[in-house]
N, C-alpha and C. Protein backbone atom coordinates (compact mmCIF):
# COMPACT_ATOMS: atom_id res chain seq x y z
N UNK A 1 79.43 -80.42 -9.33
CA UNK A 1 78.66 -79.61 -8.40
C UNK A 1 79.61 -78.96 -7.40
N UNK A 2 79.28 -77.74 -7.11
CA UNK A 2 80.31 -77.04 -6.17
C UNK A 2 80.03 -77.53 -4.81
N UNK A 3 81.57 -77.24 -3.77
CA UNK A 3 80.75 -77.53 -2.69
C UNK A 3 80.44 -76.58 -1.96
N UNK A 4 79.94 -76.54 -0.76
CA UNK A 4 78.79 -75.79 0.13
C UNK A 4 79.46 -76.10 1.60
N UNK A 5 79.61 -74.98 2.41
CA UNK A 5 79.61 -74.59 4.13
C UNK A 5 78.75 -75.77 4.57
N UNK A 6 78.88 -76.83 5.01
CA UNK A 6 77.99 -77.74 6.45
C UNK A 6 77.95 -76.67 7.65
N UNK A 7 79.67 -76.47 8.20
CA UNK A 7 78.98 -76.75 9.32
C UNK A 7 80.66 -75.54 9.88
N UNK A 8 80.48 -74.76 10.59
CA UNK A 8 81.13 -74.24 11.16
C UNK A 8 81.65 -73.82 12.62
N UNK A 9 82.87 -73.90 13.08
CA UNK A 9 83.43 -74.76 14.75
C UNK A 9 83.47 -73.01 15.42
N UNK A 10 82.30 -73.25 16.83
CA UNK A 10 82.53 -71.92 17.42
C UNK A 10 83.26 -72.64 19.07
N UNK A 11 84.25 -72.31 19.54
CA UNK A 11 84.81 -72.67 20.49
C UNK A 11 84.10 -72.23 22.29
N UNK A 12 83.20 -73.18 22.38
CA UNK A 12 82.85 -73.00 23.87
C UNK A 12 83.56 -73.83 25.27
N UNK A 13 83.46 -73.55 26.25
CA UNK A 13 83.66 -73.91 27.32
C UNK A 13 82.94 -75.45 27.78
N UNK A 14 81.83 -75.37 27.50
CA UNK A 14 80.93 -76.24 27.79
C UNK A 14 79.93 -76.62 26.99
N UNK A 15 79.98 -77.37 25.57
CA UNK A 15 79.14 -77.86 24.94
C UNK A 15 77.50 -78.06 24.32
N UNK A 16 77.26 -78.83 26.36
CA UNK A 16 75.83 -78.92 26.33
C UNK A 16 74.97 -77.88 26.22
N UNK A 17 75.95 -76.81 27.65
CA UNK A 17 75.25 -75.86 28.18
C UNK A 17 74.84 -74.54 27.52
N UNK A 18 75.99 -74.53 25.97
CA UNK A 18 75.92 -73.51 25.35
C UNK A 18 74.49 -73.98 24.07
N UNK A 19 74.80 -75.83 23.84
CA UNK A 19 73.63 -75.92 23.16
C UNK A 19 72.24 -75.56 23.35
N UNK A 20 72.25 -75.75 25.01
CA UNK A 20 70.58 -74.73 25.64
C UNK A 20 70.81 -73.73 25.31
N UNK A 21 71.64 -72.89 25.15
CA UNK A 21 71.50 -71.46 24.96
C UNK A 21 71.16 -71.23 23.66
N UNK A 22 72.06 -71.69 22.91
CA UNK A 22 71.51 -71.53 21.55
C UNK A 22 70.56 -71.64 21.22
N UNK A 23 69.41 -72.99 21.83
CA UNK A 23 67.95 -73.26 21.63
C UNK A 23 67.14 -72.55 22.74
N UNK A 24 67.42 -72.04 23.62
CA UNK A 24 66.63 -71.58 24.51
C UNK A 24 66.40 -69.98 24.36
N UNK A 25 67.58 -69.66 23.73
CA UNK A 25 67.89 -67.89 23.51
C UNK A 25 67.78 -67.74 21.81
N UNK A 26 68.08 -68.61 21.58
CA UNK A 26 68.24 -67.97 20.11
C UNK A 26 67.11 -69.13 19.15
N UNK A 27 66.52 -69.60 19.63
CA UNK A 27 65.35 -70.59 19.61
C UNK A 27 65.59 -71.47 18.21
N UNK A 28 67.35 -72.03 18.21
CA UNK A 28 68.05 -72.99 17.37
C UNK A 28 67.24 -74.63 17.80
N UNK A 29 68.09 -75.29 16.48
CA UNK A 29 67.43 -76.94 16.69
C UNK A 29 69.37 -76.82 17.16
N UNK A 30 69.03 -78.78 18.23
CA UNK A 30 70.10 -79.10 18.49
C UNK A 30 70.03 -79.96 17.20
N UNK A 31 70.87 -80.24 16.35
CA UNK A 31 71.22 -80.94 15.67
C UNK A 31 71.43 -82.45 15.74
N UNK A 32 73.10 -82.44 16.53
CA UNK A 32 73.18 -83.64 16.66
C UNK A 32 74.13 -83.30 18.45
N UNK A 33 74.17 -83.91 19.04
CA UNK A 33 74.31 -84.20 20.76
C UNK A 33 74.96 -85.68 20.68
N UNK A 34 76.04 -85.93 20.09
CA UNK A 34 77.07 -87.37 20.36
C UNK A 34 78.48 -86.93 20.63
N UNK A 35 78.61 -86.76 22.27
CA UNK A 35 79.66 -87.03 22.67
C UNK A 35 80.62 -85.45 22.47
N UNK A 36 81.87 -85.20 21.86
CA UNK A 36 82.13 -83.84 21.52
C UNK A 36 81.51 -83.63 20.47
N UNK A 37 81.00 -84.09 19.81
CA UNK A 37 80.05 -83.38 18.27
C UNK A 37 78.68 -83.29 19.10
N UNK A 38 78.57 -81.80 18.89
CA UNK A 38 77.60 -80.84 19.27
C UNK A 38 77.24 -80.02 18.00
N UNK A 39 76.28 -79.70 17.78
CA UNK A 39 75.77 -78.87 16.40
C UNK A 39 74.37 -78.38 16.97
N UNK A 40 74.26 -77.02 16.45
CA UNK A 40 73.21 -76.12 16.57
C UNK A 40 72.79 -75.26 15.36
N UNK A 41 71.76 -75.17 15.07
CA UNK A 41 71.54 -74.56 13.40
C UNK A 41 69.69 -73.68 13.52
N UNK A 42 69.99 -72.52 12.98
CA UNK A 42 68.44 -72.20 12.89
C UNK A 42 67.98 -73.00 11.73
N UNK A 43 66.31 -73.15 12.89
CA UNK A 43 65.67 -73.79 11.93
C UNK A 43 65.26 -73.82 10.42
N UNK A 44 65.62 -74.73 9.54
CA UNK A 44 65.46 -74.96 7.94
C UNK A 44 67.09 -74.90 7.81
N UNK A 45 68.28 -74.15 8.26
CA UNK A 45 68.97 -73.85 7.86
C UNK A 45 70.03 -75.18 7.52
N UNK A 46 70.52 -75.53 6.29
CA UNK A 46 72.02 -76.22 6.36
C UNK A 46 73.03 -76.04 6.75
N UNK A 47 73.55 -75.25 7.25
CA UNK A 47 74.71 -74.50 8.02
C UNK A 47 74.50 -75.17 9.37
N UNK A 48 75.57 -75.59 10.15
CA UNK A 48 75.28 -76.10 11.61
C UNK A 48 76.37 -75.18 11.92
N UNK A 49 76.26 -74.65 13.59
CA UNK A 49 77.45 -74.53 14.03
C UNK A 49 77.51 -75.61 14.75
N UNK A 50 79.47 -76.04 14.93
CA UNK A 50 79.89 -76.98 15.40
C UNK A 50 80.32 -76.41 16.76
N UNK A 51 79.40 -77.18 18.25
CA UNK A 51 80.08 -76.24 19.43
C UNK A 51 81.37 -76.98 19.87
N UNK A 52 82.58 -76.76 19.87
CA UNK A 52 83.48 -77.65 20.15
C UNK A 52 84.35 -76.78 21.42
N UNK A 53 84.61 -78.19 22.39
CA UNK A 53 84.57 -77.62 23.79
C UNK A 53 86.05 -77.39 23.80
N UNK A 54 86.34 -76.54 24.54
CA UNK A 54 88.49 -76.63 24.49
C UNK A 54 88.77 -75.57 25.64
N UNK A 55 89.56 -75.54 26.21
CA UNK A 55 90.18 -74.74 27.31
C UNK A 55 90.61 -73.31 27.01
N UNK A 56 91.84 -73.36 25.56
CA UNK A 56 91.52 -72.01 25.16
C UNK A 56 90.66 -71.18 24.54
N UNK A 57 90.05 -70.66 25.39
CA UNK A 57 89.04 -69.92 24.90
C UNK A 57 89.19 -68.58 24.28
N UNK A 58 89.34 -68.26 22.84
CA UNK A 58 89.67 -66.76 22.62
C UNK A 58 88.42 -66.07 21.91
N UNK A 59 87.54 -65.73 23.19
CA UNK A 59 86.83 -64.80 22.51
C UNK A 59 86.37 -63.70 21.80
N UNK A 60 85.67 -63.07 20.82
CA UNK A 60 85.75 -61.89 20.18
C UNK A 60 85.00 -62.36 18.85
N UNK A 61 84.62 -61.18 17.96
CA UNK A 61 83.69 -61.65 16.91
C UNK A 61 84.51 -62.99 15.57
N UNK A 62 83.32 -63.52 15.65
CA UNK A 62 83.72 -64.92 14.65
C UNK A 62 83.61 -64.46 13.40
N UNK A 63 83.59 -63.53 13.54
CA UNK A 63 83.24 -62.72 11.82
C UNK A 63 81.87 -63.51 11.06
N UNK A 64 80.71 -64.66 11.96
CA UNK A 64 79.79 -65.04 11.33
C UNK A 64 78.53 -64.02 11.48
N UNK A 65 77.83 -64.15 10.68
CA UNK A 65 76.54 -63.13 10.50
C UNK A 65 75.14 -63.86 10.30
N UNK A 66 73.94 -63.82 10.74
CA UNK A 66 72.92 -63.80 10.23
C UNK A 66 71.94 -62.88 10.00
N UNK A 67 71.32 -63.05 9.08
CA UNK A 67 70.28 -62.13 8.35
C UNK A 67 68.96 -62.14 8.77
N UNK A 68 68.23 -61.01 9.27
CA UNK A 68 66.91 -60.82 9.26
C UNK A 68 66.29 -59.64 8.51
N UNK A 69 65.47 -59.71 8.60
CA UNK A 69 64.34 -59.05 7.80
C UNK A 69 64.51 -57.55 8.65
N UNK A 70 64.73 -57.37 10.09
CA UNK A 70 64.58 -56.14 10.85
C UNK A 70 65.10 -56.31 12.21
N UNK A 71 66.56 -56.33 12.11
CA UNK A 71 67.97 -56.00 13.03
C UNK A 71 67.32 -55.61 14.53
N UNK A 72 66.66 -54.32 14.53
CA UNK A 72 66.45 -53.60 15.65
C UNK A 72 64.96 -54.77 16.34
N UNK A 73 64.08 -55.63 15.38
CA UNK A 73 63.18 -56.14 16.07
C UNK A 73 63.45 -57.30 16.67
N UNK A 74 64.97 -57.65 15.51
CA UNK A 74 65.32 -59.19 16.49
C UNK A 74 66.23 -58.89 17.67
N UNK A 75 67.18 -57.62 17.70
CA UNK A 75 67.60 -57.23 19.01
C UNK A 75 66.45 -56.86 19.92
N UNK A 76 65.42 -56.64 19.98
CA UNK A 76 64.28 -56.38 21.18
C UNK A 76 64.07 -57.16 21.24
N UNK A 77 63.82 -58.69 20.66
CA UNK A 77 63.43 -60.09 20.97
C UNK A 77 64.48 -60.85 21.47
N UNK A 78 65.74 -60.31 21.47
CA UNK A 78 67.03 -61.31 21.95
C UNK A 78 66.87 -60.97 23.60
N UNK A 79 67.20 -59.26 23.55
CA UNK A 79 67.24 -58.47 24.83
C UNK A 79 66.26 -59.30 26.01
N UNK A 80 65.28 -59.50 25.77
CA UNK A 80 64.06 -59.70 26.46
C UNK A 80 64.46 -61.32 26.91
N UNK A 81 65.03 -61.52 26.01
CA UNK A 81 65.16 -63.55 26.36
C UNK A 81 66.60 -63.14 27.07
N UNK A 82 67.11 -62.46 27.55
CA UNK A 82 68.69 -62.46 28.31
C UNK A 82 69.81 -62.21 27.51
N UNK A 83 69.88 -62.37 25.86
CA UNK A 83 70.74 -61.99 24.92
C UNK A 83 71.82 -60.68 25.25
N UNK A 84 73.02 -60.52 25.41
CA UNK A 84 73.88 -59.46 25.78
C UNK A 84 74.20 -59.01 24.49
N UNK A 85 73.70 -58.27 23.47
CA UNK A 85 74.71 -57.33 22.74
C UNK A 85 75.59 -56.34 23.01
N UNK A 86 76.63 -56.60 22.34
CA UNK A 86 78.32 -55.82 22.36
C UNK A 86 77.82 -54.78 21.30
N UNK A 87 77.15 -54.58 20.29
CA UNK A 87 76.62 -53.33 19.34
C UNK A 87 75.30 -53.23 19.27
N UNK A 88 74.58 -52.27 19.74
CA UNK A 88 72.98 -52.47 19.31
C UNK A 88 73.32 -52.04 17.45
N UNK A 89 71.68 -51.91 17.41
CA UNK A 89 71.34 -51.66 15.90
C UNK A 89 71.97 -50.84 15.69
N UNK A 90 72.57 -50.79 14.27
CA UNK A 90 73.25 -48.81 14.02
C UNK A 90 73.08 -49.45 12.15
N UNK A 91 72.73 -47.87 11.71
CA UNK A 91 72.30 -47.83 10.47
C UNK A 91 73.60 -47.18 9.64
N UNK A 92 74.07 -48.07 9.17
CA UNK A 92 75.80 -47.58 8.00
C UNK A 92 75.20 -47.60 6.69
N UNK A 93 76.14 -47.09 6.35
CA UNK A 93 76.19 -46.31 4.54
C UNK A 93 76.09 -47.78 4.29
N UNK A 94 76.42 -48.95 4.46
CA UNK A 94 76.66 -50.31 3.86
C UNK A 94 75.72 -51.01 3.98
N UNK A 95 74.97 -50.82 5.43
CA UNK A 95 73.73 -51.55 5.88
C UNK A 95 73.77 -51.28 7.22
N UNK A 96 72.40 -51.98 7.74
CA UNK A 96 72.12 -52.05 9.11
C UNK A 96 72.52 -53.64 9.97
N UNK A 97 72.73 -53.05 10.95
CA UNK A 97 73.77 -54.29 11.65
C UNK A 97 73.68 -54.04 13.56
N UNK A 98 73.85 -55.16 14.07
CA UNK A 98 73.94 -55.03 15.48
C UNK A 98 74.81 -56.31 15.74
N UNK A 99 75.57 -56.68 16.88
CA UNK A 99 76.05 -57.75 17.53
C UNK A 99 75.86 -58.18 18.86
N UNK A 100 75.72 -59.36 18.66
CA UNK A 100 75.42 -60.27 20.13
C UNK A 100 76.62 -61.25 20.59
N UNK A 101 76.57 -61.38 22.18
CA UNK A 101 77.60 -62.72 22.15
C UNK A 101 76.59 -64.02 23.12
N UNK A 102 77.64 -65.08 22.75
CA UNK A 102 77.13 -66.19 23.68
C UNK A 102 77.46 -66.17 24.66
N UNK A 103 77.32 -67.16 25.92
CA UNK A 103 77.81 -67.01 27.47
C UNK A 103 79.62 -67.33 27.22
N UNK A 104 80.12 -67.47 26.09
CA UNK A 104 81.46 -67.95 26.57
C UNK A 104 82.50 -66.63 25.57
N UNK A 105 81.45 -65.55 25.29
CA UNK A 105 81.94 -63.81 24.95
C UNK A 105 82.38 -64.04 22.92
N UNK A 106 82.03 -65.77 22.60
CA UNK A 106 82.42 -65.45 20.87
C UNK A 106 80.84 -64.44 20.42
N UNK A 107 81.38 -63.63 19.44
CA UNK A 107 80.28 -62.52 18.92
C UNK A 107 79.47 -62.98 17.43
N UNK A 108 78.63 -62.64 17.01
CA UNK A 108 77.78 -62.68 16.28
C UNK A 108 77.42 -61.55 15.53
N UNK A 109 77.40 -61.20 14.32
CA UNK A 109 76.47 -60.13 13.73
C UNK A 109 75.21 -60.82 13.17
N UNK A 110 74.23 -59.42 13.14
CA UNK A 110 72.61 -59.95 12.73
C UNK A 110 73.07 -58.50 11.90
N UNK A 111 72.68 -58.89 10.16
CA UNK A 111 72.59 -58.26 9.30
C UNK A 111 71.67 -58.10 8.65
N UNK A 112 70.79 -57.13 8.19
CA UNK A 112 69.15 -56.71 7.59
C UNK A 112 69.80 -56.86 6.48
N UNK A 113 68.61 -57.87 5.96
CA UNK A 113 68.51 -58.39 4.30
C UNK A 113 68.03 -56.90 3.37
C-alpha cells in the first residue's frame, strides 16, 4: 500500500493562539493540543497541519492549497470573519485561485475544483 501526507509543519509564533485562529477563522478541528504538537485539519480531512512554534519565522506562501467549490464565495466568507488575503479571486487560463495568510504572514491558496 502506498503511503499518504498525515500531516504537514506550518511555522507559527505561538501555537495555541494560531490554533484559535485556524478554528475560529477558518472553522478547522483542533486535532490534537499536547504540549508542542499542535495540529489543525478541516473537518473530515486526513491531512493535519502541524503548528510548530520557533523563533525564526520566515513567512511567505507554503505553496499549500485548498479546494472549494467557489474561490470568490469562500473569500467573502473569510473577509467577513477578519481573514487578510494577499490575492483576491482572479480567474487564469489554469484556474481560479485567491490567497490568504495567517496572523504570523505564512500564505495559503484556495483553488476552485
Amino acid at each position: 500500500m502506498p503511503m499518504e501526507f498525515g500531516s504537514v509543519a506550518v511555522v507559527v509564533s505561538d501555537g495555541k493562539k494560531s490554533a484559535n485562529w485556524y478554528k475560529e477563522k477558518l472553522g478547522f478541528e483542533i486535532r490534537d493540543s499536547e504540549g508542542h504538537w499542535i495540529t489543525v485539519a478541516p473537518k473530515g480531512s486526513k491531512l493535519v497541519i502541524h503548528l510548530c512554534e520557533g523563533d525564526a519565522l520566515e513567512p511567505g506562501n507554503t505553496g499549500f492549497g485548498f479546494y472549494s467549490k467557489d474561490v470568490k464565495k469562500e473569500e467573502e466568507s473569510l473577509r467577513k470573519k477578519g481573514v487578510e488575503f494577499t490575492s483576491p479571486t482572479k480567474k487564469e487560463s489554469w484556474g481560479t485561485h485567491a490567497m490568504f495568510k495567517d496572523p504570523d504572514g505564512n500564505e495559503f491558496w484556495i483553488l476552485q475544483e
